[in-house]
Structure formats: C-alpha cells, structure tokens
C-alpha atoms as a PDB file:
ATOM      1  CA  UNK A   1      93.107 124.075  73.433  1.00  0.00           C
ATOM      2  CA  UNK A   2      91.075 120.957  73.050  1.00  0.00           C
ATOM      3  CA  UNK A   3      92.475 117.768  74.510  1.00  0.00           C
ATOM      4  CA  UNK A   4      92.415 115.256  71.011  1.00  0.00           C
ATOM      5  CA  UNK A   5      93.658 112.177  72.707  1.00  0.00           C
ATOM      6  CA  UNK A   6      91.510 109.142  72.308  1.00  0.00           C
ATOM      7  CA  UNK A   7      91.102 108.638  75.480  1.00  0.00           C
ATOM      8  CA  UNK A   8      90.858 111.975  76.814  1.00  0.00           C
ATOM      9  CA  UNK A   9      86.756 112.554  77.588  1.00  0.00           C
ATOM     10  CA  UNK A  10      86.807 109.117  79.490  1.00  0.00           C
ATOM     11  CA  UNK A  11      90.279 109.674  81.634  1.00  0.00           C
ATOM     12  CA  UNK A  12      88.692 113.343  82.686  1.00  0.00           C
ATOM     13  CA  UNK A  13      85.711 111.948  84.143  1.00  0.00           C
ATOM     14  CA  UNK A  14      87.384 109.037  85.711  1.00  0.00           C
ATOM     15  CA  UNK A  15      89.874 111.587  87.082  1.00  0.00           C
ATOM     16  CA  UNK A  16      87.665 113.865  88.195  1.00  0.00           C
ATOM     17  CA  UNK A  17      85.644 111.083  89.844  1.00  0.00           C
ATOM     18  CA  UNK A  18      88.810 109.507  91.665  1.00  0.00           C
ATOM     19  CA  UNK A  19      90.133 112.748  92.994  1.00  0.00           C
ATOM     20  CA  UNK A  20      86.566 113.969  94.523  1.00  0.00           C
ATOM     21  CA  UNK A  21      86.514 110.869  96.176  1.00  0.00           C
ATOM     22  CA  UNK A  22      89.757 111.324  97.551  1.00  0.00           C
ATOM     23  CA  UNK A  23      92.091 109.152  95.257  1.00  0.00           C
ATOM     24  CA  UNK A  24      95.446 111.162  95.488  1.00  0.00           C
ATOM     25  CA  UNK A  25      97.843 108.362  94.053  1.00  0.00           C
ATOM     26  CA  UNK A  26      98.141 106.566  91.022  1.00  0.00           C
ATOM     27  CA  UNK A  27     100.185 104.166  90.708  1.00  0.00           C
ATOM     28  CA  UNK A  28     101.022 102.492  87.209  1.00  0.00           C
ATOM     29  CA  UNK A  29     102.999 100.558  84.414  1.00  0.00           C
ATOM     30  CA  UNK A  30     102.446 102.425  81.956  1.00  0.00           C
ATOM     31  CA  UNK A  31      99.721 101.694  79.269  1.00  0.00           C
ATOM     32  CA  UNK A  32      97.868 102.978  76.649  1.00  0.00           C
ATOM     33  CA  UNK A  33      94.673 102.304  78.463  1.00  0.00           C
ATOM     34  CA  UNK A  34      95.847 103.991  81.274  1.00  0.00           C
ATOM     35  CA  UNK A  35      98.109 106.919  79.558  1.00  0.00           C
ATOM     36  CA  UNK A  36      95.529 109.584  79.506  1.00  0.00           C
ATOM     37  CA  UNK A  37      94.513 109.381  83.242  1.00  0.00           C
ATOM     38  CA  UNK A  38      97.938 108.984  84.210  1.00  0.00           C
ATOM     39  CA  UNK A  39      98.959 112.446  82.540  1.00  0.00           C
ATOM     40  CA  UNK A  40      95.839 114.106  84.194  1.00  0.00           C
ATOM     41  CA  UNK A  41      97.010 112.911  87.783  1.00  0.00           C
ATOM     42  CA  UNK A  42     100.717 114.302  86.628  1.00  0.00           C
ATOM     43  CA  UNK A  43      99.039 117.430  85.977  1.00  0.00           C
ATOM     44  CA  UNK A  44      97.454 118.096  89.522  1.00  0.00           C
ATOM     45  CA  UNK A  45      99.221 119.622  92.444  1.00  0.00           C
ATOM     46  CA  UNK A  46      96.939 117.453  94.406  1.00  0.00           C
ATOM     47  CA  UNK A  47      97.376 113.660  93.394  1.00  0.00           C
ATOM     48  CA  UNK A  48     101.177 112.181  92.610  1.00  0.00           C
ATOM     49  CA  UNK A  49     101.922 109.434  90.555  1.00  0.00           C
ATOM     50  CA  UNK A  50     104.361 105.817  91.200  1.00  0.00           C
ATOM     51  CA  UNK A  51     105.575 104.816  88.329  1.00  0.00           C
ATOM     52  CA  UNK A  52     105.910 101.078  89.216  1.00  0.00           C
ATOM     53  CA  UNK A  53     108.690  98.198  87.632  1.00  0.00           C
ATOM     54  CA  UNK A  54     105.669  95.196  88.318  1.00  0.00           C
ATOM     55  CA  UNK A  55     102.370  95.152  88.660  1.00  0.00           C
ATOM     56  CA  UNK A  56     102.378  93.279  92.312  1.00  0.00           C
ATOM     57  CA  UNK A  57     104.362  96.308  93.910  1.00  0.00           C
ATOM     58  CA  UNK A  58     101.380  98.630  92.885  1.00  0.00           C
ATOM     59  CA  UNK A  59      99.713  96.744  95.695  1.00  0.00           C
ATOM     60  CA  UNK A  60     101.532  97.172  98.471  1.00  0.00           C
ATOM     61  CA  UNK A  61     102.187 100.613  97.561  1.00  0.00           C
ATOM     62  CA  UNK A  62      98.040 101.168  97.382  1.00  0.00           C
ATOM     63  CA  UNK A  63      98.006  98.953 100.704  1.00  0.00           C
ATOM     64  CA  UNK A  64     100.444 101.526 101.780  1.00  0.00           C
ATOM     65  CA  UNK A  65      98.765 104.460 101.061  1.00  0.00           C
ATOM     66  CA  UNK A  66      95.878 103.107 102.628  1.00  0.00           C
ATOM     67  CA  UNK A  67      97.738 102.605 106.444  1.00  0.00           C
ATOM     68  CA  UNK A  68      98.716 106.218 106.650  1.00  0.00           C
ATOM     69  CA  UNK A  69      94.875 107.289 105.750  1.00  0.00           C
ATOM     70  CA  UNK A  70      95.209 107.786 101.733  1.00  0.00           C
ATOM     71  CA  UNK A  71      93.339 106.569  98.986  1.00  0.00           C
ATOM     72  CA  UNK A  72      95.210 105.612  95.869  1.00  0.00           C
ATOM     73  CA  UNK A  73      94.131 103.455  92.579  1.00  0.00           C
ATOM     74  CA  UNK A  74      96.802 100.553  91.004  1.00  0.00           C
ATOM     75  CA  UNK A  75      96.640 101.610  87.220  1.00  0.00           C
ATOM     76  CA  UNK A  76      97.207  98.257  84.868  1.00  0.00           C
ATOM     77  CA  UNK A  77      96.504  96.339  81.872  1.00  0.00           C
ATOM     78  CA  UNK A  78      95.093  93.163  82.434  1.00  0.00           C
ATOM     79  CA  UNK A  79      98.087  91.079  81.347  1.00  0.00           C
ATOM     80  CA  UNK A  80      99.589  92.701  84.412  1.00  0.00           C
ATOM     81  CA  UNK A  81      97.323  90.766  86.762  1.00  0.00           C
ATOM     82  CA  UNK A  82      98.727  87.596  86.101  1.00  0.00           C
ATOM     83  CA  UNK A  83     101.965  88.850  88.344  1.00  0.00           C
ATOM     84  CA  UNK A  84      99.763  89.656  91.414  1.00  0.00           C
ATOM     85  CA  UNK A  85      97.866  86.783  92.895  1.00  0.00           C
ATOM     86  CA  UNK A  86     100.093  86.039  95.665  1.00  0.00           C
ATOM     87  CA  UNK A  87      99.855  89.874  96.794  1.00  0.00           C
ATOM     88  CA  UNK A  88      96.269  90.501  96.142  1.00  0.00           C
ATOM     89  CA  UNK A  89      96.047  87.874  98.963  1.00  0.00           C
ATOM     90  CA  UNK A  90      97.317  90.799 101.094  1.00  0.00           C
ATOM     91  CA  UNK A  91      93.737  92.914  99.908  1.00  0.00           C
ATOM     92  CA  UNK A  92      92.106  89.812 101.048  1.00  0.00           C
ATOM     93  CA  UNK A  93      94.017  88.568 104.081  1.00  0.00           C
ATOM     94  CA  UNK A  94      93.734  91.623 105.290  1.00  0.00           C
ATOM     95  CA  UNK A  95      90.910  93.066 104.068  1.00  0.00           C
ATOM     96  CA  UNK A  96      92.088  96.443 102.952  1.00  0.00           C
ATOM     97  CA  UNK A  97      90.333  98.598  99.738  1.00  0.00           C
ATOM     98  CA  UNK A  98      92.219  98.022  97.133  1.00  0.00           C
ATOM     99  CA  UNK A  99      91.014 100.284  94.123  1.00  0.00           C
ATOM    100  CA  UNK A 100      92.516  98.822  90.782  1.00  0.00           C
ATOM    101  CA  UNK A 101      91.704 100.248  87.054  1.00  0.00           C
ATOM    102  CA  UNK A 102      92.325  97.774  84.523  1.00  0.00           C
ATOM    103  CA  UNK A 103      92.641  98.020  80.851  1.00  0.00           C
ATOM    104  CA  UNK A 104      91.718  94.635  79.218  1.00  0.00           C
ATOM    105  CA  UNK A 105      93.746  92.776  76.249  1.00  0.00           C
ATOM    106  CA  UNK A 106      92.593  89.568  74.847  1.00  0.00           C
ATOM    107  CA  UNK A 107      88.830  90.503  74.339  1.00  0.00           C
ATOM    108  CA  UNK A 108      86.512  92.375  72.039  1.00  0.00           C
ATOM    109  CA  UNK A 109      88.697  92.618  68.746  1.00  0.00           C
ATOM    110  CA  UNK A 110      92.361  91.119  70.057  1.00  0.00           C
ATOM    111  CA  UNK A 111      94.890  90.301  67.751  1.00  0.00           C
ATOM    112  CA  UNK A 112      97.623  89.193  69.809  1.00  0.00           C
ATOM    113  CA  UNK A 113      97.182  85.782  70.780  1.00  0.00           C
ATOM    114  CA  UNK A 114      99.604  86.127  73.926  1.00  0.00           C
ATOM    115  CA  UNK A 115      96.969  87.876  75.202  1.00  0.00           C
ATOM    116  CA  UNK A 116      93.983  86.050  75.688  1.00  0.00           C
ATOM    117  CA  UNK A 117      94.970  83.481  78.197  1.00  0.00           C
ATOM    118  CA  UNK A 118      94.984  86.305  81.192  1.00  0.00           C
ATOM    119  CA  UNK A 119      91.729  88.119  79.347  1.00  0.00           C
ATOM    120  CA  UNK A 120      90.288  84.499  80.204  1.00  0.00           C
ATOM    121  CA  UNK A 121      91.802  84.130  83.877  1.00  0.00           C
ATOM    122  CA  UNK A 122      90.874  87.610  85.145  1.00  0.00           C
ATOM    123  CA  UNK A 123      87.712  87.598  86.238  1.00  0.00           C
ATOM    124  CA  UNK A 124      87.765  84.019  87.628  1.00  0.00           C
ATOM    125  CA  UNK A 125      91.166  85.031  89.571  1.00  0.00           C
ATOM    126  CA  UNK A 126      89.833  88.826  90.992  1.00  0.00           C
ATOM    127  CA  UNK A 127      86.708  86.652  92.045  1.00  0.00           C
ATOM    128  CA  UNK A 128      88.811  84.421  94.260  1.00  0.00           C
ATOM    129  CA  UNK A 129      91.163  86.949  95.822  1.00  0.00           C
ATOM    130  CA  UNK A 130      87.701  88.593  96.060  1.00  0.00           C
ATOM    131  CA  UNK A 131      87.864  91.464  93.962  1.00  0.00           C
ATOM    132  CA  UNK A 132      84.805  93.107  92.706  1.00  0.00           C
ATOM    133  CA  UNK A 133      84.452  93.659  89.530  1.00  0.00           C
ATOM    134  CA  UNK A 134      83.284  96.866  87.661  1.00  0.00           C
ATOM    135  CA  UNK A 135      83.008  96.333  84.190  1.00  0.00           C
ATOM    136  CA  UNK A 136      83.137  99.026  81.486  1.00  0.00           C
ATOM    137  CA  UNK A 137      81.772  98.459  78.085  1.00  0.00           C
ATOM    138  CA  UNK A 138      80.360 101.570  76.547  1.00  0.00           C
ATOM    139  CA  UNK A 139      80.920 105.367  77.871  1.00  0.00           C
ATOM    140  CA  UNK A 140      77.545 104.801  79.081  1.00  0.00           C
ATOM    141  CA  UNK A 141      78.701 102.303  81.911  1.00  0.00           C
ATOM    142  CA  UNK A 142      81.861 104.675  82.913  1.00  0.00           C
ATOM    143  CA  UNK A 143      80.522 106.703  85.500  1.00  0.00           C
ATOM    144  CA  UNK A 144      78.565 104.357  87.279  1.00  0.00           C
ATOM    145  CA  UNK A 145      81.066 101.537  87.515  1.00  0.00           C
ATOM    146  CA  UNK A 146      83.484 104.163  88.548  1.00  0.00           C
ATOM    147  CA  UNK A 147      81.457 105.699  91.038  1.00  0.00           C
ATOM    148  CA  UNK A 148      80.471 101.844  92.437  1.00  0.00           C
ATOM    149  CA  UNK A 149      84.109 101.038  92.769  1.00  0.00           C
ATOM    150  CA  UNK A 150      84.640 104.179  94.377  1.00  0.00           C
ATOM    151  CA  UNK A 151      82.215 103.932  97.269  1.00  0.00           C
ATOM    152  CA  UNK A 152      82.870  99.803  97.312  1.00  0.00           C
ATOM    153  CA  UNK A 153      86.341 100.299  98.180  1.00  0.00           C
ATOM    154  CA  UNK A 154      85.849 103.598 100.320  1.00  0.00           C
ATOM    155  CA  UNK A 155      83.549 103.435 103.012  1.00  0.00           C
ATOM    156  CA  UNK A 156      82.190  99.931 101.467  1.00  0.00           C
ATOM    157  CA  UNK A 157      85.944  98.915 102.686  1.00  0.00           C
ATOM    158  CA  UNK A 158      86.278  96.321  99.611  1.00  0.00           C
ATOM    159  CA  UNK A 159      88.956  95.195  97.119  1.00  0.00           C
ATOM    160  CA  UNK A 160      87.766  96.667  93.809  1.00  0.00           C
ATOM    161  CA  UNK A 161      88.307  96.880  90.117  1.00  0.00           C
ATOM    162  CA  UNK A 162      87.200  99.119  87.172  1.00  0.00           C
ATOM    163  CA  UNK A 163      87.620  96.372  84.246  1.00  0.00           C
ATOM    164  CA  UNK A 164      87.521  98.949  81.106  1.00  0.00           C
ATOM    165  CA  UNK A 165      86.729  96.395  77.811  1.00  0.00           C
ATOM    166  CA  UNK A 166      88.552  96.555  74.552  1.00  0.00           C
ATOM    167  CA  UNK A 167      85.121  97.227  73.220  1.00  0.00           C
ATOM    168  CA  UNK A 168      85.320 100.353  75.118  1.00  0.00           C
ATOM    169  CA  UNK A 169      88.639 101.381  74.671  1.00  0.00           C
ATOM    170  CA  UNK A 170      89.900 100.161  71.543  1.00  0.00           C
ATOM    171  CA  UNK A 171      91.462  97.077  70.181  1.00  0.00           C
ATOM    172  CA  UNK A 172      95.140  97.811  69.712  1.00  0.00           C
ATOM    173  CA  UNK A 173      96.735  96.184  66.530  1.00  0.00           C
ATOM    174  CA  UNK A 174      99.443  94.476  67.972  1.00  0.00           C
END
C-alpha cells in the first residue's frame, strides 16, 4: 500500500540517508514537519525514538548519544530553537556533532505572525553557536543538504543543521 502522506517521499529518503550513515536516534517534539520521519524511525527495529518535553533536552540527549559512540539527529521546528541557545553552547564548547533537522515557520507563505521573529533569528543564532546550516528549498536540494550535514557532523565532527523551508514543505494555515 502506497504511503499518501505529504511528506512521505521526502521523510523516506531523509530516513534512509540518516540510518546508512549511522543515525539510530531521533529525538523530537513532535511536528508536522517532522511527523513523517519520526513514524519511519518508529517503524525500524534499528533506530529508537525520544520523544522530548523541550527542545534544549534534545541536545544533551544527541550529546549523549554521541559519548557512548552513537549518532542521533534532534528533530524540531524552528520556533523550538529559540529555547536552546544556552545548550547549543555545549555543541560548541565542546565541540561535539550535533545533527539537528529543522522544520521552518515564519517564512515562505506564514500566516502566523508569532512566528516570524525566530524564522528571522535562526540563522543569525545557529551561525554564532556555530551551526552549519543546510538549507532545503525544493526536493531537488534534499539529498545533498542531507548528505552534507551528514558527513559535516560525522567524520567532519561539526554542529549541523538540515533547515527544511516552508517553501519546501508547506505553509501551514495557522
């Protein structure tokens, strides 16, 4: 039976493309954006899922994972960033690879005017706790900015983030 979720070609490639490289947890307040790939990593015998109060203890769970030899991804929308600056100073402090997927609000197509502030702050903050950024804006750009996140904060041993556009995903109506 054919998957018919919106989101569901995108999240199996991402998926597929996290767990080759290695990414066995997912953590994650839950999303739209972020639903689809979530439900895939339920799925697998091989990758668990944390599903996580706040934002900010996504990262020390991923800086967690990380110490014992794991790779895991911090699953978000981009409203949720606003709560971690003072722990993705850990990822920078101390210089572990964060891997974070983030689903924007406040861009291409917003209606909710609560959400534009952060849509303006992200990439300025991720640049300063010195996060690369991965952006997303057509399914053309998915697999590459996936994959360059990937090896950036594998062996490349850097904070990273796959930003994934309202253009991209969708503008929600609320």
């Amino acid at each position: 039976m054919a998957d018919d979720h919106p989101h569901a070609e995108w999240s199996g490639v991402m998926f597929d493309l996290m767990r080759d490289a290695g990414v066995k947890l997912f953590a994650h307040v839950p999303d739209a954006g972020n639903d689809r790939l979530i439900a895939l990593a339920e799925e697998h015998n091989d990758t668990r899922t944390v599903l996580l109060t706040t934002e900010e203890e996504g990262v020390g769970i991923c800086a967690g994972a990380d110490l014992v030899g794991e790779r895991a991804v911090l699953c978000m929308q981009s409203s949720g960033l606003g709560n971690c600056p003072n722990y993705l100073s850990l990822a920078k402090g101390a210089r572990f690879p964060l891997l974070m997927m983030i689903s924007m609000r406040g861009d291409y197509g917003e209606q909710n005017p609560w959400q534009y502030p952060m849509a303006g702050a992200l990439e300025a903050l991720l640049k300063s706790m010195g996060v690369l950024i991965f952006k997303v804006e057509s399914p053309d750009d998915l697999e590459k900015a996936t994959a360059a996140a990937l090896s950036a904060s594998g062996s490349g041993a850097q904070a990273s983030a796959i930003v994934l556009s309202q253009k991209f995903l969708g503008a929600k109506g609320f």
